[in-house]
Protein backbone atom coordinates (compact mmCIF):
# COMPACT_ATOMS: atom_id res chain seq x y z
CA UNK A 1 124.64 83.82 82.46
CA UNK A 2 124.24 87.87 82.16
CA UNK A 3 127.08 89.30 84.17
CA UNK A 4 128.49 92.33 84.80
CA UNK A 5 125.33 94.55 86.14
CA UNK A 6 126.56 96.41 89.33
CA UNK A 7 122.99 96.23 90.80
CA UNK A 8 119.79 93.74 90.31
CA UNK A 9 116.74 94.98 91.53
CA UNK A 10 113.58 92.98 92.15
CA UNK A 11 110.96 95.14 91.64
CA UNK A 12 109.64 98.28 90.18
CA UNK A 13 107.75 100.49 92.47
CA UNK A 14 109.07 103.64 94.49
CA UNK A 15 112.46 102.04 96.20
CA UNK A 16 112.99 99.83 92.99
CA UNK A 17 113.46 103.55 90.93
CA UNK A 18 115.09 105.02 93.76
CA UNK A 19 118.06 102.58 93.83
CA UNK A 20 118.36 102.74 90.03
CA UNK A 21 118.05 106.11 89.51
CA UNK A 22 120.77 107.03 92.26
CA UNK A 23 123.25 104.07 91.20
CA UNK A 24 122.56 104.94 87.38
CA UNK A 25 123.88 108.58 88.39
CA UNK A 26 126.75 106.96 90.00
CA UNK A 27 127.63 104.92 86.53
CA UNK A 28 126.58 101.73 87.86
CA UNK A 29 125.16 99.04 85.23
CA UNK A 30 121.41 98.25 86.36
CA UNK A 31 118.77 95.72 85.58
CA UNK A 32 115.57 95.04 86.82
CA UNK A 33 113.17 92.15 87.25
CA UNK A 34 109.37 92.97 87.81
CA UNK A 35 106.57 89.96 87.16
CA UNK A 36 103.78 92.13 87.14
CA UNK A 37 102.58 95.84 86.30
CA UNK A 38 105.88 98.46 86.61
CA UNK A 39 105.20 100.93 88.58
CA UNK A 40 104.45 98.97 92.02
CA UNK A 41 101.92 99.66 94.26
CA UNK A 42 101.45 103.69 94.59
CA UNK A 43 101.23 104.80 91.45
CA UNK A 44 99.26 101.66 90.19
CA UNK A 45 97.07 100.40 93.12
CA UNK A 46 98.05 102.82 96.30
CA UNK A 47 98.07 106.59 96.30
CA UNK A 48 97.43 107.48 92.86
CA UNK A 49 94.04 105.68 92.45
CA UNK A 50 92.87 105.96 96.05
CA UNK A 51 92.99 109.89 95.74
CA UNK A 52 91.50 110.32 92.47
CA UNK A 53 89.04 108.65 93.42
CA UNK A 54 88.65 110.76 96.98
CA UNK A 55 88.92 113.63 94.87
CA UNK A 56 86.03 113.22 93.06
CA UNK A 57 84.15 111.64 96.05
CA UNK A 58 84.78 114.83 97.66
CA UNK A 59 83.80 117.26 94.78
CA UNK A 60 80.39 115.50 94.95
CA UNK A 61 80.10 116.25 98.58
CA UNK A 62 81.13 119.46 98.76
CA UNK A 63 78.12 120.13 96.17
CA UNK A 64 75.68 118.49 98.66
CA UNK A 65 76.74 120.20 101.48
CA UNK A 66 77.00 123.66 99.54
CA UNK A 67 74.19 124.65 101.58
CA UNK A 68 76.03 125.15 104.60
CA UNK A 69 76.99 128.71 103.09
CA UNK A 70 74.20 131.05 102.67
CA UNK A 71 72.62 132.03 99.98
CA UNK A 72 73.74 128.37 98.28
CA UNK A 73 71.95 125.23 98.12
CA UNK A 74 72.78 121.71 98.17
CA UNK A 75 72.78 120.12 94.59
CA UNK A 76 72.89 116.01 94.57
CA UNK A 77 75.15 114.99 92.05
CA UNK A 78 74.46 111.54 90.06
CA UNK A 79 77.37 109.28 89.89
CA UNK A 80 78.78 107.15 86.93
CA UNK A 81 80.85 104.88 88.28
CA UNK A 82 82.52 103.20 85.62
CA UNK A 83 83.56 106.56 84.09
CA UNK A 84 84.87 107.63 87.16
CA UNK A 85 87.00 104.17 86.77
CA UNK A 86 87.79 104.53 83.19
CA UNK A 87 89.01 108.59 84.39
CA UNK A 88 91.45 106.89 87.36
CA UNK A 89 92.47 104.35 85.31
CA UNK A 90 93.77 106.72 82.37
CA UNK A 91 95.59 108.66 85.23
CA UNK A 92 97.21 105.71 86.57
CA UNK A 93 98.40 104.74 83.26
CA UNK A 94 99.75 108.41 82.03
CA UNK A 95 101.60 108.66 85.75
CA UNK A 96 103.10 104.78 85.22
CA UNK A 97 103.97 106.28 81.84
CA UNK A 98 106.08 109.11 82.60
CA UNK A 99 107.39 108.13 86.39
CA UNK A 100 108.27 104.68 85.94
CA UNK A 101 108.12 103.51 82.11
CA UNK A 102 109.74 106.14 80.30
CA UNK A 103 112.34 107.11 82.88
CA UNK A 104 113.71 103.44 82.89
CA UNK A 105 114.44 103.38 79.22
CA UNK A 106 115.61 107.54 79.56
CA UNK A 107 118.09 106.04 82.14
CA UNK A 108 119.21 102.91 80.41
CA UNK A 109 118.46 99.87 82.19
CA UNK A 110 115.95 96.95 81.01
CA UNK A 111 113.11 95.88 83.13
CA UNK A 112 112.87 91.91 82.32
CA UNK A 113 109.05 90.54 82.52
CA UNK A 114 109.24 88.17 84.88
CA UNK A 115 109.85 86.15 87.92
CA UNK A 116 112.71 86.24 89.95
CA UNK A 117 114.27 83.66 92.52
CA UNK A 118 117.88 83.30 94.23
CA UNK A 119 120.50 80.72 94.02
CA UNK A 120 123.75 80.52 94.20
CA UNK A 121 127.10 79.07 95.38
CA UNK A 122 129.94 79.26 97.12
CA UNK A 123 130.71 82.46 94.32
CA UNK A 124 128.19 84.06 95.56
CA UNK A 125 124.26 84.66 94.97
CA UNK A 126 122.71 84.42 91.52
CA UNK A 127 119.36 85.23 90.94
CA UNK A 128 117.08 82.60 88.03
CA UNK A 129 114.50 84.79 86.44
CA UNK A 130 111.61 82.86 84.78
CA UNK A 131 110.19 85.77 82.11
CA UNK A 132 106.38 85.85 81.40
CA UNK A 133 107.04 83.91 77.94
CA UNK A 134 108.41 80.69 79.83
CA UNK A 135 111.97 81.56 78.96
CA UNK A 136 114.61 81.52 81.88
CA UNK A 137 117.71 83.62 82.29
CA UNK A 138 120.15 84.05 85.00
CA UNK A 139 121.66 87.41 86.32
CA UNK A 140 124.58 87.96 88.73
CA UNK A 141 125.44 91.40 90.08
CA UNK A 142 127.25 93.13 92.58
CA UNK A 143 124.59 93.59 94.50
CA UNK A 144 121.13 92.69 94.85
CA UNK A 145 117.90 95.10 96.05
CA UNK A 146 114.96 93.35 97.25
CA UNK A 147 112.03 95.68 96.78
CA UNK A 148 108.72 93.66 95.88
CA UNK A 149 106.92 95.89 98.40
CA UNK A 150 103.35 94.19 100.59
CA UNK A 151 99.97 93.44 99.29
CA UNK A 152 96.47 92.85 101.24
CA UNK A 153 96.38 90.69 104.04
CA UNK A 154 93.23 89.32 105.79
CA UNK A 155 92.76 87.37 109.23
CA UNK A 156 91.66 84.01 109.18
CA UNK A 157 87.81 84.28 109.73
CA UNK A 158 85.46 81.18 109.47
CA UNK A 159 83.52 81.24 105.26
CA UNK A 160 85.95 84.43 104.26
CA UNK A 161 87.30 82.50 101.95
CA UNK A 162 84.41 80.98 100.40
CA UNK A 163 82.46 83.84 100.59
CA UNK A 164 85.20 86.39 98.76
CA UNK A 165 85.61 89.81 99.53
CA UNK A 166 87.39 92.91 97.87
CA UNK A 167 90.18 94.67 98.90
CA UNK A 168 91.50 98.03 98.78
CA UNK A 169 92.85 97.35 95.15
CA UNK A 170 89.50 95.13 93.64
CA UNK A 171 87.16 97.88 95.42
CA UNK A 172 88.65 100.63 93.17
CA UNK A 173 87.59 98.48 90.04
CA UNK A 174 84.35 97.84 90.51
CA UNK A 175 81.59 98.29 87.80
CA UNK A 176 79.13 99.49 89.91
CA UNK A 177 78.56 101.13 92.55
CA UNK A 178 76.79 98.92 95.30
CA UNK A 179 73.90 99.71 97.75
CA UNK A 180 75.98 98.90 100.92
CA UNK A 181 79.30 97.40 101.90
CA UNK A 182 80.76 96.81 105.07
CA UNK A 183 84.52 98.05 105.81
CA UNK A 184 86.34 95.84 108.24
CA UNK A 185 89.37 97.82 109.43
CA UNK A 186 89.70 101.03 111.18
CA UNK A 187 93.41 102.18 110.12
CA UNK A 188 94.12 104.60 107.01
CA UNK A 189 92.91 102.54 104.15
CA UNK A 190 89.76 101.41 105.95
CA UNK A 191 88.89 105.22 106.76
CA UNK A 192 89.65 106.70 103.21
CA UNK A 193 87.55 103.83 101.21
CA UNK A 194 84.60 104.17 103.74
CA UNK A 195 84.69 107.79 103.42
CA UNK A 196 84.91 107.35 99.41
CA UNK A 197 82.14 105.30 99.43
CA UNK A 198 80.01 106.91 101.54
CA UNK A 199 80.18 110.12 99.80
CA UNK A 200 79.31 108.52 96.11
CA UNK A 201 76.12 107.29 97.32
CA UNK A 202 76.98 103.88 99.41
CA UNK A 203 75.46 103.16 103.07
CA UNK A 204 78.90 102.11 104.80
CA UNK A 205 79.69 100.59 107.89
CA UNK A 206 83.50 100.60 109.49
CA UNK A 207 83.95 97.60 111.95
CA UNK A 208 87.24 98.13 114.01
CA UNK A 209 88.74 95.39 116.27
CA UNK A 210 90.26 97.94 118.91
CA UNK A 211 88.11 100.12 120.50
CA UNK A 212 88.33 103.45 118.58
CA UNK A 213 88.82 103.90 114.98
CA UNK A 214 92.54 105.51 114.00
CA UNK A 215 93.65 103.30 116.74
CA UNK A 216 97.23 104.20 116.61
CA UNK A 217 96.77 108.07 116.62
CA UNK A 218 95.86 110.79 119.75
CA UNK A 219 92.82 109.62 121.49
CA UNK A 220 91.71 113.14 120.08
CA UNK A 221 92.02 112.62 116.58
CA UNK A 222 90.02 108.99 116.49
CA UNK A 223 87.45 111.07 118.54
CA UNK A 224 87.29 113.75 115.90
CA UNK A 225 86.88 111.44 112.99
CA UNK A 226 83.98 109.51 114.73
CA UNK A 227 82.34 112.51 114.75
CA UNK A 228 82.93 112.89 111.48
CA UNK A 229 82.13 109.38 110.18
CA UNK A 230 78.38 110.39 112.54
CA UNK A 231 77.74 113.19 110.70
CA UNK A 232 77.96 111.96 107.32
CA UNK A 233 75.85 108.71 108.19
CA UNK A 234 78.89 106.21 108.56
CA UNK A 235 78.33 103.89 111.15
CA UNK A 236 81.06 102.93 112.75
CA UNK A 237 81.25 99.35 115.23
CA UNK A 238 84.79 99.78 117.16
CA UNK A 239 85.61 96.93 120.01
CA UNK A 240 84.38 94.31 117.47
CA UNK A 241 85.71 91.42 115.94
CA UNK A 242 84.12 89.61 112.78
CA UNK A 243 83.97 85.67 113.79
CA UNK A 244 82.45 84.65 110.46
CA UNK A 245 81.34 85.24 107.22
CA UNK A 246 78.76 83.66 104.46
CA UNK A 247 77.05 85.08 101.41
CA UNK A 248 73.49 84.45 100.11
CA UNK A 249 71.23 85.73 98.04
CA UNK A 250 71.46 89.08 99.15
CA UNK A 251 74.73 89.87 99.60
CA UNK A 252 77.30 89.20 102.67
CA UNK A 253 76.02 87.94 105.71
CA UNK A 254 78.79 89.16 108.65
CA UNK A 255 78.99 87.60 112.43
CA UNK A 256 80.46 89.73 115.04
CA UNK A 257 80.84 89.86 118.28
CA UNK A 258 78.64 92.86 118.08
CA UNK A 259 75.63 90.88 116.21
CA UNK A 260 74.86 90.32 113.18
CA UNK A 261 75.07 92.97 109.74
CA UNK A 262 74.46 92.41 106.31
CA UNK A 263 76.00 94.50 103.18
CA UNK A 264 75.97 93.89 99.49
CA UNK A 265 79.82 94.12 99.00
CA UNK A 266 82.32 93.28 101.97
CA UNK A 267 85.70 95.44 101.78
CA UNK A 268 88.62 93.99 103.96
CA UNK A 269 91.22 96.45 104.96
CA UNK A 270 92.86 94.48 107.71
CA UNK A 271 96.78 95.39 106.69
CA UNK A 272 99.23 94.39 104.41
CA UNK A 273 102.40 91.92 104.97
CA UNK A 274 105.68 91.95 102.99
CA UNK A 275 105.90 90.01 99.34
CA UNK A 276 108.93 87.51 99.92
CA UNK A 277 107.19 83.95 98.86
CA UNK A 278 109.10 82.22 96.19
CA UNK A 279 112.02 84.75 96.36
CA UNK A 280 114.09 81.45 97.77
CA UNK A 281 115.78 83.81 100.47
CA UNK A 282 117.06 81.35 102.90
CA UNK A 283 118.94 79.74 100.22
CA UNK A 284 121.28 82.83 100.15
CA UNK A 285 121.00 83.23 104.09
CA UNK A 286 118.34 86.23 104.16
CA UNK A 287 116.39 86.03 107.19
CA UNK A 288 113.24 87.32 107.47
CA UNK A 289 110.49 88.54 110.91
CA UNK A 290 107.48 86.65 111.74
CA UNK A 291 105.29 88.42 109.21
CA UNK A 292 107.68 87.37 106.14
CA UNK A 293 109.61 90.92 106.03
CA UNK A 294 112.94 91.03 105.18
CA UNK A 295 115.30 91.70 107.64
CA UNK A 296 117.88 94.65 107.44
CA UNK A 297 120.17 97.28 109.38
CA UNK A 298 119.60 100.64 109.71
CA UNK A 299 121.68 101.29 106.15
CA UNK A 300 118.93 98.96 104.44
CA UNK A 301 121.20 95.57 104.19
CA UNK A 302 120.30 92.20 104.77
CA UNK A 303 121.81 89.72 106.84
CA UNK A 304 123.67 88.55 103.44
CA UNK A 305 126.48 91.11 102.86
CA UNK A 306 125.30 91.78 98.80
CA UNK A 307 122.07 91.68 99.35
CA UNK A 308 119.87 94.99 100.55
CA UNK A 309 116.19 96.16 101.23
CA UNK A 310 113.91 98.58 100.97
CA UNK A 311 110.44 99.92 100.93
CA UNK A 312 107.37 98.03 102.30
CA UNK A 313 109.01 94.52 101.96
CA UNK A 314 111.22 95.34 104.98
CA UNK A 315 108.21 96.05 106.79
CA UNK A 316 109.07 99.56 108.17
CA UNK A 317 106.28 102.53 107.85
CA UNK A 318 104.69 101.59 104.98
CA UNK A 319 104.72 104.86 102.60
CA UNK A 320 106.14 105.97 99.55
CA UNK A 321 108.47 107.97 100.58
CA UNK A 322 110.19 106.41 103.01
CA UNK A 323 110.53 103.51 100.47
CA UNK A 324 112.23 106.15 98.09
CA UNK A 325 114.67 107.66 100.95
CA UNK A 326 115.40 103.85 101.92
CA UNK A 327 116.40 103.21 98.02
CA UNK A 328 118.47 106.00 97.60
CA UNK A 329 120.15 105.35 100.85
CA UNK A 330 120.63 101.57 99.46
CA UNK A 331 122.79 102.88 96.71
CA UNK A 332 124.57 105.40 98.74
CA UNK A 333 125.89 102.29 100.55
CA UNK A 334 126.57 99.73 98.23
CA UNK A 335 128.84 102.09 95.77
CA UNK A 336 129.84 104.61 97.91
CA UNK A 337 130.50 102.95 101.49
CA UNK A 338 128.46 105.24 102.87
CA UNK A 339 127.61 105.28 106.68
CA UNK A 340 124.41 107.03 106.47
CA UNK A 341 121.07 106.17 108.20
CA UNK A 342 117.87 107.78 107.79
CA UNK A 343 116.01 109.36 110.61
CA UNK A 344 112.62 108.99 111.31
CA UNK A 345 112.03 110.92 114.69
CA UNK A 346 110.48 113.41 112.22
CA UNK A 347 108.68 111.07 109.83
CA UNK A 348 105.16 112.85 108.64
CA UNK A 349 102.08 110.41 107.69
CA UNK A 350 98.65 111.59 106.03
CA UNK A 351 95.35 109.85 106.19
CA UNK A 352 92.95 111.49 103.24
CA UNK A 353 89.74 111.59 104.87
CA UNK A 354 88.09 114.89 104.92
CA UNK A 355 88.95 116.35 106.82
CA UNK A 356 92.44 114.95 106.84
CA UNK A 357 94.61 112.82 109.62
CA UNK A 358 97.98 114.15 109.56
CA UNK A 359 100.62 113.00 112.00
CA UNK A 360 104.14 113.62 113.22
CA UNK A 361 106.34 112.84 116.04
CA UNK A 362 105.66 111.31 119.30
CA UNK A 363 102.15 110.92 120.78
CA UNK A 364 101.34 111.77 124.37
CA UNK A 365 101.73 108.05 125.60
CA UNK A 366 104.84 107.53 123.80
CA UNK A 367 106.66 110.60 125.55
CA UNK A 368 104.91 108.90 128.31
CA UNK A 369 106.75 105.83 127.71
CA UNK A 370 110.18 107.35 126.51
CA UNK A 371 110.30 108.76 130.21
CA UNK A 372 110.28 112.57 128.81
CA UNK A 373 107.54 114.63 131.00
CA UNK A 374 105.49 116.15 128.44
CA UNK A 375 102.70 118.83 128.19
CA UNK A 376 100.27 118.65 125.84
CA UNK A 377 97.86 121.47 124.26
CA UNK A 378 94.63 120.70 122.12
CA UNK A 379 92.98 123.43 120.16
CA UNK A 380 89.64 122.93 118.29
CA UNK A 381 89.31 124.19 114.88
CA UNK A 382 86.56 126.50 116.33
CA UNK A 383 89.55 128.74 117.06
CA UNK A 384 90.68 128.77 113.48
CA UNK A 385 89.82 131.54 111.02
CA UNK A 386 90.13 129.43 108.42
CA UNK A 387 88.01 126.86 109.36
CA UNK A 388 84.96 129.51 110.39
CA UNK A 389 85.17 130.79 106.79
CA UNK A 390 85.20 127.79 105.26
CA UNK A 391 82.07 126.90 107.67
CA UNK A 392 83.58 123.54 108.67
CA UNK A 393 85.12 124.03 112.03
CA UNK A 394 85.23 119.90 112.85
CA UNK A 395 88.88 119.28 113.57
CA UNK A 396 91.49 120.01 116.25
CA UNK A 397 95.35 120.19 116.25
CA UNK A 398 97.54 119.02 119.22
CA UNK A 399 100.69 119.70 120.11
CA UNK A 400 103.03 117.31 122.16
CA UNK A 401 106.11 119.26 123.84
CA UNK A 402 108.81 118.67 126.15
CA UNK A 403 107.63 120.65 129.49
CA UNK A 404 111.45 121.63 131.03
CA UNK A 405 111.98 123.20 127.33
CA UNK A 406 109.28 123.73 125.20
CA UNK A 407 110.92 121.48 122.78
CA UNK A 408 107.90 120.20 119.89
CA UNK A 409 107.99 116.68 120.65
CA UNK A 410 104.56 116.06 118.05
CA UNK A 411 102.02 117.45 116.18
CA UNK A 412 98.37 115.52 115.58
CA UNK A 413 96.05 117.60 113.28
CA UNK A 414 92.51 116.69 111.73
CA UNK A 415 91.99 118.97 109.38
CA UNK A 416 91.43 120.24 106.06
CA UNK A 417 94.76 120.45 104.72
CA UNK A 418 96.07 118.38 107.57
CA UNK A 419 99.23 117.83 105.60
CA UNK A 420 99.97 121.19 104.71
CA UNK A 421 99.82 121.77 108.61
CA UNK A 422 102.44 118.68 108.90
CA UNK A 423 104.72 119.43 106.54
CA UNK A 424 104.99 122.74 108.86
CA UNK A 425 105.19 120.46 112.17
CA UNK A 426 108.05 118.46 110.46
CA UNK A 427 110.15 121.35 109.70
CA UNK A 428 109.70 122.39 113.20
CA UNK A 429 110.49 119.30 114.53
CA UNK A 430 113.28 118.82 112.45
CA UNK A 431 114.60 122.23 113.37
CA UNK A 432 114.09 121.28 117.30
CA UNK A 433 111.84 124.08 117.62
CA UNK A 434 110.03 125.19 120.81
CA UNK A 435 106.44 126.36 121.19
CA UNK A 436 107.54 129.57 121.93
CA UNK A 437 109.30 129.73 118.54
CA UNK A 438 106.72 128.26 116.75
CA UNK A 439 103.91 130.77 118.39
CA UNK A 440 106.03 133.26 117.20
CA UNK A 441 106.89 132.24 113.81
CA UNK A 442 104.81 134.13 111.06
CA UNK A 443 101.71 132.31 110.04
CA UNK A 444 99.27 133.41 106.86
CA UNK A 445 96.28 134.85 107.93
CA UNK A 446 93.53 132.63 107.25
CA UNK A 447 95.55 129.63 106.29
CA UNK A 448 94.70 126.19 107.77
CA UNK A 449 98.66 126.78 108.62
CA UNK A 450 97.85 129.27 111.34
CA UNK A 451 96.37 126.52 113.50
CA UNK A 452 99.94 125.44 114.53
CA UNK A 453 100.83 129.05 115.06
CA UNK A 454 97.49 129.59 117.71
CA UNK A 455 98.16 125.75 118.72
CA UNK A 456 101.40 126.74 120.33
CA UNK A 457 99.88 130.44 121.45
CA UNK A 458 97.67 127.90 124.07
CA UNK A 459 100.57 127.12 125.98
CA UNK A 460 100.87 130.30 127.18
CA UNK A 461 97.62 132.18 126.05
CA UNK A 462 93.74 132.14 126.14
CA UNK A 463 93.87 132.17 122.18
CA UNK A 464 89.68 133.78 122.63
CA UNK A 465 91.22 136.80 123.95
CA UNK A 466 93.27 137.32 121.24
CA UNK A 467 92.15 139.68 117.50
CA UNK A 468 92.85 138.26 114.37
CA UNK A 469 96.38 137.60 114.27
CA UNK A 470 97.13 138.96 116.94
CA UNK A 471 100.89 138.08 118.92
């Protein structure tokens, strides 16, 4: 039996190093258990990958669409696939390297290779770690952190298993690039790998279930990036459901309730559901939701007093950050007895098309629903300096306010540099700005920034009758 760590952590991704790092600082004996690649799933299959990738993807558009300037002209780039792989994947592995490797040993605590699982008695829980080489070993700790995160989830859908399919994480290794491929799922992922196909040479098509693609933003913003999708040749099926799949010579044969389309790769980017098979949790008294996520209060503990978690495994907004804030806060907790909760009222989310979907804050149906009478202003990027020099005015920012006070209730933005004009909306937010503050709040000239500025002018202002930053 090891004994005598203060905290076991399954896992190794962005809570995982969160908990350690904070209970390390706090002189608190750590070990960690991780049976695949360290790291977890931003830095080695998420965020990381995904935006090099969009990165370059957008470098090669911006060349073809150079001629929208004058006096420039379009210039097709060719695209090597497999270097552009080879260039991610040598990112990946510096950032695992230096964030998540090297930090662990700087710290002091061992990552074990391997499987973990609870037991127990009436002492307490234990957990029996099964390493990669076959060899077993059993750890008891103070506490416990459950933080082995989500992976890809599909629907059931008649020959999708037989026929195969790629996900999010297989679709960034791929040799070459195929003629066509068929994106089912609407939501962040979907949009950002049928944009970065599209734009290194692939004919896409996004099929969406509900009937607009970003279902779960502003009617406004889904709008806006349907336009966009149209005017870079992305078709887009929304209202449609895929009732079966097959695969001949050709490629993927797909069944909807929309007819019938064909594609030589099939991408599925349906979701993602909480990793908590095998983990034996109901033998220490864990419960866990209907999609497998691990239940917890708002301090990040489990229905079992020593056991906590965090990150995407709880099943709470899946993104890095929040998975960091939630491990920190785990540590706080469990050491300290602190009373702390995390508040997400002002909880910022990005989408990396281009332009970008950036997000904070209530919508206009959930003031709606909250009972709070709300006014809303929309204006287009048309009214944005910034966007007219750049010559790319597609885009709008809206603002969601409480109408007795003026209080900024939520800000929607499609965008270049969407989340620059978020991480402004969350301040505000945060602050419990009004629109009158924030329309008089310096703003850069000719910063994507200003749009919030001339956003919250519209409450009060025809924004065309005003010169260039004018109050």
């Amino acid at each position: 039996m090891d004994a005598g760590f203060d905290l076991a952590v399954i896992g190794s991704g962005s809570a995982a190093f969160a908990a350690a790092i904070a209970a390390t600082g706090k002189g608190k004996r750590v070990v960690m258990i991780e049976r695949g690649t360290t790291g977890g799933t931003c830095v080695n299959v998420g965020c990381v990958p995904s935006k090099a990738l969009l990165a370059a993807a957008e470098a090669r558009h911006t060349a073809q669409a150079a001629g929208r300037f004058p006096g420039l002209a379009a210039k097709d780039v060719p695209v090597g696939l497999a270097a552009l792989i080879r260039g991610k994947d040598a990112l990946v592995e510096d950032l695992r390297a230096n964030k998540y490797t090297s930090l662990a040993a700087g710290y002091g605590w061992e990552i074990i290779r391997g499987s973990a699982a609870f037991g127990g008695d009436a002492d307490g829980p234990v957990l029996r770690v099964t390493s990669v080489d076959g060899g077993e070993r059993r750890i008891e700790a103070g506490h416990y952190l459950i933080a082995t995160g989500a992976a890809p989830w599909v629907p059931a859908v008649e020959g999708l298993e037989q026929a195969g399919y790629l996900t999010s994480t297989s679709a960034m290794e791929l040799g070459r690039l195929p003629e066509s491929v068929v994106v089912v799922g609407g939501n962040a992922v979907g949009l950002e790998q049928a944009q970065l196909f599209s734009r290194l040479g692939t004919r896409v098509t996004v099929v969406e279930m509900l009937e607009r693609l970003a279902p779960f933003e502003e009617p406004e913003v889904s709008a806006a990036i349907e336009e966009v999708f149209a005017d870079e040749g992305i078709a887009v099926r929304t209202g449609t459901t895929v009732t079966a799949v097959r695969r001949d010579a050709d490629g993927y044969v797909l069944s909807t309730t929309a007819g019938d389309l064909r594609a030589e790769q099939l991408l599925m980017a349906t979701g993602r559901r909480p990793v908590t098979a095998g983990l034996n949790l109901e033998r220490v008294g864990v419960k866990t939701g209907a999609l497998g996520e691990v239940v917890v209060d708002e301090r990040s503990r489990t229905t079992h007093p020593r056991i906590w978690a965090a990150g995407d495994v709880t099943g709470q907004a899946q993104l890095v950050y929040v998975a960091a804030a939630q491990g920190a806060l785990v540590a706080d907790a469990a050491f300290d007895g602190s009373r702390r909760s995390l508040d997400y009222t002002s909880l910022p989310r990005v989408t990396f098309t281009s332009p970008a979907l950036a997000s904070v804050g209530m919508t206009d149906a959930q003031a709606a629903q909250a009972g709070i009478d709300c006014d809303c202003r929309t204006l287009p990027l048309a009214h944005v300096p910034r966007a007219l020099v750049n010559r790319d005015t597609r885009g709008l920012v809206k603002i969601v306010a409480e109408a007795v006070t003026g209080r900024v209730l939520g800000v929607h933005a499609v965008a270049e540099g969407a989340g620059d004009v978020i991480t402004a909306a969350t301040y505000a937010i945060s602050a419990g700005m009004t629109v009158d503050q924030l329309a008089h709040t310096w703003a850069p000239y000719l910063t994507m920034t200003e749009a919030l500025k001339l956003a919250a002018q519209t409450f009060t202002r025809d924004v065309d009758m005003l010169s260039c930053c004018a109050e």
